[in-house]
N, C-alpha and C. Protein backbone atom coordinates (compact mmCIF):
# COMPACT_ATOMS: atom_id res chain seq x y z
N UNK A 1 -134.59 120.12 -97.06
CA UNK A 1 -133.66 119.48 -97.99
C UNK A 1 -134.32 118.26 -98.64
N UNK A 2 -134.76 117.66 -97.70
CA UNK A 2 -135.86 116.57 -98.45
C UNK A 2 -136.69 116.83 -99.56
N UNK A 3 -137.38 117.89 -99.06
CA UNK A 3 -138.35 118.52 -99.93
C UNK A 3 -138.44 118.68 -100.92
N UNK A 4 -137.01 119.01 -100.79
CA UNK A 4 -135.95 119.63 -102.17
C UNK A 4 -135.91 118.71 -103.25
N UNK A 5 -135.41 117.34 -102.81
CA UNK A 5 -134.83 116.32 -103.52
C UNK A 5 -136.09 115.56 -103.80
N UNK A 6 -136.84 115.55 -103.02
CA UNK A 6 -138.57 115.49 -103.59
C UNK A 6 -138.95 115.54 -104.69
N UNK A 7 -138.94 117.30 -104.59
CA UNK A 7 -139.38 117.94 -105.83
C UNK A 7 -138.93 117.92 -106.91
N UNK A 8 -137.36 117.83 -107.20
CA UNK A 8 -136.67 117.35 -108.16
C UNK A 8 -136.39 116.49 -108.54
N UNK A 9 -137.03 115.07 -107.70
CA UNK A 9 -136.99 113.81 -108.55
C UNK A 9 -138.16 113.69 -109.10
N UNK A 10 -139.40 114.47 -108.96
CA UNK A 10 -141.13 114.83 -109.48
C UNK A 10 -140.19 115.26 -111.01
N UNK A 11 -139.77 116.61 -110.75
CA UNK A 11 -139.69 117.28 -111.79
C UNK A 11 -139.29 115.91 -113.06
N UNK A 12 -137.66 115.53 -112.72
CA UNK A 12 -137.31 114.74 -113.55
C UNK A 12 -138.10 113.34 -114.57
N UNK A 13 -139.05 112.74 -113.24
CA UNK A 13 -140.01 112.25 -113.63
C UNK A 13 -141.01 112.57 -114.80
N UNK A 14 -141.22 113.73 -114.56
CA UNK A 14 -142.41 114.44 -115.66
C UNK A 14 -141.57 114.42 -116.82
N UNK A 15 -140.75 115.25 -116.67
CA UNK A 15 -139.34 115.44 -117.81
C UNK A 15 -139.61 114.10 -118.70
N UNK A 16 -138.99 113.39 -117.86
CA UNK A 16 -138.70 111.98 -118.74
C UNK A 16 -140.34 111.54 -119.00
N UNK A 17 -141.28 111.04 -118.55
CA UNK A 17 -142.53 111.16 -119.17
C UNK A 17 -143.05 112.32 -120.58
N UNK A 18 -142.79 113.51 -120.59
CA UNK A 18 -142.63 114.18 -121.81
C UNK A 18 -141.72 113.77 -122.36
N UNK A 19 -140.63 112.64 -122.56
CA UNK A 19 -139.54 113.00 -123.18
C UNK A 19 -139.94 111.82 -123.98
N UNK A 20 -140.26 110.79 -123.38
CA UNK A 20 -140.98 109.00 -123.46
C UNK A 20 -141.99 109.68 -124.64
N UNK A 21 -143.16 110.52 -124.45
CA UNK A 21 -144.43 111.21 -125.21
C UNK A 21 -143.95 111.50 -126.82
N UNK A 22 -143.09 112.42 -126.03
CA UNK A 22 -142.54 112.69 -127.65
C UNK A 22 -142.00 111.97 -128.57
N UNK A 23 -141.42 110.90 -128.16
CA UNK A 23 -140.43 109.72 -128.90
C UNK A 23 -141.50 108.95 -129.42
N UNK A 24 -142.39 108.97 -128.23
CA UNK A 24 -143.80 107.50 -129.14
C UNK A 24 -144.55 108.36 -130.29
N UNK A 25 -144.39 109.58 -130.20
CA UNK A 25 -145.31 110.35 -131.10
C UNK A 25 -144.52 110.50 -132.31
N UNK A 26 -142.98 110.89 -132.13
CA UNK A 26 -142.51 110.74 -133.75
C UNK A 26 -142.12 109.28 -134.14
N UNK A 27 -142.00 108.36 -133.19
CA UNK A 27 -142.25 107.17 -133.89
C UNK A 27 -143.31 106.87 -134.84
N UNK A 28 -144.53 107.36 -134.19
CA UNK A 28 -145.82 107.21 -134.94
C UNK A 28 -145.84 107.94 -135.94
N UNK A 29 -145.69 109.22 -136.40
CA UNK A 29 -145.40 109.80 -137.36
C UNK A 29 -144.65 108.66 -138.73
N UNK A 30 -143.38 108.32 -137.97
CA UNK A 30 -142.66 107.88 -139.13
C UNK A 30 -142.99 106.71 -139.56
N UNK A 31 -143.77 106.13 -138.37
CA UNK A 31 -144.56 104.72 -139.17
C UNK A 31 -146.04 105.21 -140.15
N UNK A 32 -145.87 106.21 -139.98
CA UNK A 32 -147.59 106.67 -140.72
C UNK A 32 -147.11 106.75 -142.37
N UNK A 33 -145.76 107.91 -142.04
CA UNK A 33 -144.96 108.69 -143.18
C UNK A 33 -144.59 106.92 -144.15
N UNK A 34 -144.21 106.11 -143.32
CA UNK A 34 -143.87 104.59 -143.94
C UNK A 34 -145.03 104.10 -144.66
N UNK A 35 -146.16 104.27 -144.16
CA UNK A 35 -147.27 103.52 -144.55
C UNK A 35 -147.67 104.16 -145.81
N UNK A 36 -147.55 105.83 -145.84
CA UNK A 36 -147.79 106.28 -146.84
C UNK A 36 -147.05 106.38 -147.90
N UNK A 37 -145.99 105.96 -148.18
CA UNK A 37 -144.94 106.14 -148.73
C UNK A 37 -144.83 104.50 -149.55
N UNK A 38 -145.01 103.91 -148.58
CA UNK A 38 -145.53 102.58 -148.95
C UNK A 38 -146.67 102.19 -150.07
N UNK A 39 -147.52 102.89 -149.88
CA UNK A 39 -148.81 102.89 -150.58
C UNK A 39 -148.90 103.58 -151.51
N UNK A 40 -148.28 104.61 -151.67
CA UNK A 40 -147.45 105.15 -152.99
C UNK A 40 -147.09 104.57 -154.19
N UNK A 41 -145.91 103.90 -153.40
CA UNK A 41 -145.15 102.55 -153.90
C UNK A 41 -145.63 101.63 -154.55
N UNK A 42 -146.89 101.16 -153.75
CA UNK A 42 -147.96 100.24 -154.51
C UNK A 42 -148.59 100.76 -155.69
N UNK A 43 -149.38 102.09 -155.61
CA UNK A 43 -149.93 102.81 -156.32
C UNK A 43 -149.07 102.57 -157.85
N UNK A 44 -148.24 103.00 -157.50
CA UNK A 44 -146.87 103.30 -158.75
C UNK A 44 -146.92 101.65 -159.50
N UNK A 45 -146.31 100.94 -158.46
CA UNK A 45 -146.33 99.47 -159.34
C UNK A 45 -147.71 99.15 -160.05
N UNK A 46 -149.40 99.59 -159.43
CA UNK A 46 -150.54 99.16 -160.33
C UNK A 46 -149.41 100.19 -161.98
N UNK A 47 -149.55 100.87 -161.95
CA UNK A 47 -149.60 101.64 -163.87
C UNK A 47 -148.39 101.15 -163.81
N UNK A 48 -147.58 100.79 -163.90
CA UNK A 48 -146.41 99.76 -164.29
C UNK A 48 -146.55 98.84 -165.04
């Protein structure tokens, strides 16, 4: 029974470590998507 509750607080662990992974990774995305979008922006205002 131990074993049990062991293994399934491992599991959950990992879980939430992939879950943490993924969140920092589309954060990063949307700060990239910002940066570029940004610089766009700039782009546009030079021929203005």
């Amino acid at each position: 029974n131990v074993a049990f509750l062991k293994k399934t607080k491992e599991q959950l662990e990992e879980e939430e470590s992939r879950a943490l992974k993924r969140t920092s990774e589309s954060l990063e995305e949307k700060a990239a998507k910002k940066q570029k979008l940004d610089e766009e922006v700039e782009e546009l205002k030079k021929h203005l």
